[in-house]
Protein backbone atom coordinates (compact mmCIF):
# COMPACT_ATOMS: atom_id res chain seq x y z
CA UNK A 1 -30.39 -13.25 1.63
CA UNK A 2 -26.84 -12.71 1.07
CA UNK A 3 -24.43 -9.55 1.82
CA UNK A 4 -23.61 -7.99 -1.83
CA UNK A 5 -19.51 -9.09 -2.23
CA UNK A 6 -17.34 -6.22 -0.51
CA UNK A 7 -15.78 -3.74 -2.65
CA UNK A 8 -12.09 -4.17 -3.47
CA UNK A 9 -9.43 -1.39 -1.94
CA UNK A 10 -6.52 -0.31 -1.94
CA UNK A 11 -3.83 2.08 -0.99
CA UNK A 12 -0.50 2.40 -2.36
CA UNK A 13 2.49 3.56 -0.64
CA UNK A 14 6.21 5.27 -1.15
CA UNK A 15 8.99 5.57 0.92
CA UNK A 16 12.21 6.62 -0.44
CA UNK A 17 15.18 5.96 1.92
CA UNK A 18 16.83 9.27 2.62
CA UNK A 19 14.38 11.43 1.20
CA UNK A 20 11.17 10.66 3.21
CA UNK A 21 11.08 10.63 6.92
CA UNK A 22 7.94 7.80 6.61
CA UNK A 23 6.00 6.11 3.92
CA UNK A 24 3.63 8.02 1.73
CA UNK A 25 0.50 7.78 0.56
CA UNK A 26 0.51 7.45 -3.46
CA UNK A 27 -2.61 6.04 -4.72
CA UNK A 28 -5.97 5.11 -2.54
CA UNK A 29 -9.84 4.04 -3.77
CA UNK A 30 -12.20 1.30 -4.12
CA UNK A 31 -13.74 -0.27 -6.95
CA UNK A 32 -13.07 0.19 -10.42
CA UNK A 33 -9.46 2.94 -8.77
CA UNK A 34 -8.40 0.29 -6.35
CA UNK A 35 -8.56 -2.07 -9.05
CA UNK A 36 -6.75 0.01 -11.30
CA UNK A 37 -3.83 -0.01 -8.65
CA UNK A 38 -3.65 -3.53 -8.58
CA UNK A 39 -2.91 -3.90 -11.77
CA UNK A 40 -0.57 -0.95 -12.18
CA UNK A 41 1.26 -3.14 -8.94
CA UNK A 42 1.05 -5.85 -10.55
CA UNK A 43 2.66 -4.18 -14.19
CA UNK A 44 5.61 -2.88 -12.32
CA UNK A 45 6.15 -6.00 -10.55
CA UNK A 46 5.63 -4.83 -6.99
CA UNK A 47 5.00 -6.93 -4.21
CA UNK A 48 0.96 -6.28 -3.00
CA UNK A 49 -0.13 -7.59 0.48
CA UNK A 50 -3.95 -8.47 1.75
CA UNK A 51 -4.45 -6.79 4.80
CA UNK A 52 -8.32 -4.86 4.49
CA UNK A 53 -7.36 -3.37 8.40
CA UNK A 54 -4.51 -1.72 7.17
CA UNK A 55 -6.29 -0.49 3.77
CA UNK A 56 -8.92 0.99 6.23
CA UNK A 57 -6.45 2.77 8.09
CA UNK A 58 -4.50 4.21 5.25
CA UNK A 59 -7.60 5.03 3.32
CA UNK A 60 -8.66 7.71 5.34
CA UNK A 61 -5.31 9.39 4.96
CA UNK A 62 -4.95 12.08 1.61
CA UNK A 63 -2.60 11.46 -1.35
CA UNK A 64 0.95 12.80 -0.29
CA UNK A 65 0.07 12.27 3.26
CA UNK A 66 3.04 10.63 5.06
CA UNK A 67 1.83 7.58 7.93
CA UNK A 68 0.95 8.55 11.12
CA UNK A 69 3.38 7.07 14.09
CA UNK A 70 0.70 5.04 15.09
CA UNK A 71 0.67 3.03 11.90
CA UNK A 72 4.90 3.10 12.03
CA UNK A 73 4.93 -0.98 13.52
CA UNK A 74 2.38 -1.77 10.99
CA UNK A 75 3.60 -0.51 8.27
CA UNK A 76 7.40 -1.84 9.38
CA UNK A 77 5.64 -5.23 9.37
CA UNK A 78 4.61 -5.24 5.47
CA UNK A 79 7.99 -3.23 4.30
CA UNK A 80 9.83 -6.61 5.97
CA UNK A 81 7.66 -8.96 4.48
CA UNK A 82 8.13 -7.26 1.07
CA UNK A 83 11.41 -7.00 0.88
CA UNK A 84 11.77 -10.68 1.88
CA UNK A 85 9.13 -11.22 -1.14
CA UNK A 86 11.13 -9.45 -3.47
CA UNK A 87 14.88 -9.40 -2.73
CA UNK A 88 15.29 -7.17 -6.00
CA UNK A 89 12.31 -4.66 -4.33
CA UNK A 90 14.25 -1.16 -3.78
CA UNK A 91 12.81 1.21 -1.70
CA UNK A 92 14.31 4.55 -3.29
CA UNK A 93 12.33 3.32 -6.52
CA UNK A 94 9.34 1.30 -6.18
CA UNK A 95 6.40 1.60 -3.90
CA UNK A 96 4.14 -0.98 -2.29
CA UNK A 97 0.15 -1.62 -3.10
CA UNK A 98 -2.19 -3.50 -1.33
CA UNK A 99 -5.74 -5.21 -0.95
């Protein structure tokens, strides 16, 4: 017997250089809402990143919340990455979604 396929999540994230002291939470569910996100992502052109220990982190954290320092290297890791994905991202606009 198989294990039903895992739910897809997501969490979104802002950080506006000069106005936020960390990244914010935005946008976080599963199914049908984390879906939802993607595509919204995905509209606006942002980069999106796989990384479900991450999403499990974040998820736990409300709307508006701003990242823990614990999560600070982590989160460092997929602003670099995204930036080098995008070289037109901009922080003081956009935001960052992923899976």
């Amino acid at each position: 017997m198989s294990a039903p396929p895992a739910r897809t999540r997501a969490v979104a994230l802002r950080y506006r250089n000069g106005e936020d002291a960390a990244p914010r939470v935005t946008a976080s569910g599963s199914g049908p809402v984390a879906e939802r996100i993607l595509e919204l992502a995905r509209e606006h052109g942002l980069p999106m990143r796989e990384d479900p220990d991450l999403v499990e982190a974040l998820a736990v954290l409300d709307l508006g919340t701003m990242i823990p320092p614990e999560l600070y290297e982590m989160i460092a890791e997929v602003l670099a990455w995204a930036y080098r994905a995008n070289s037109s991202f901009q922080s003081t606009t956009r935001g960052l979604a992923g899976s």
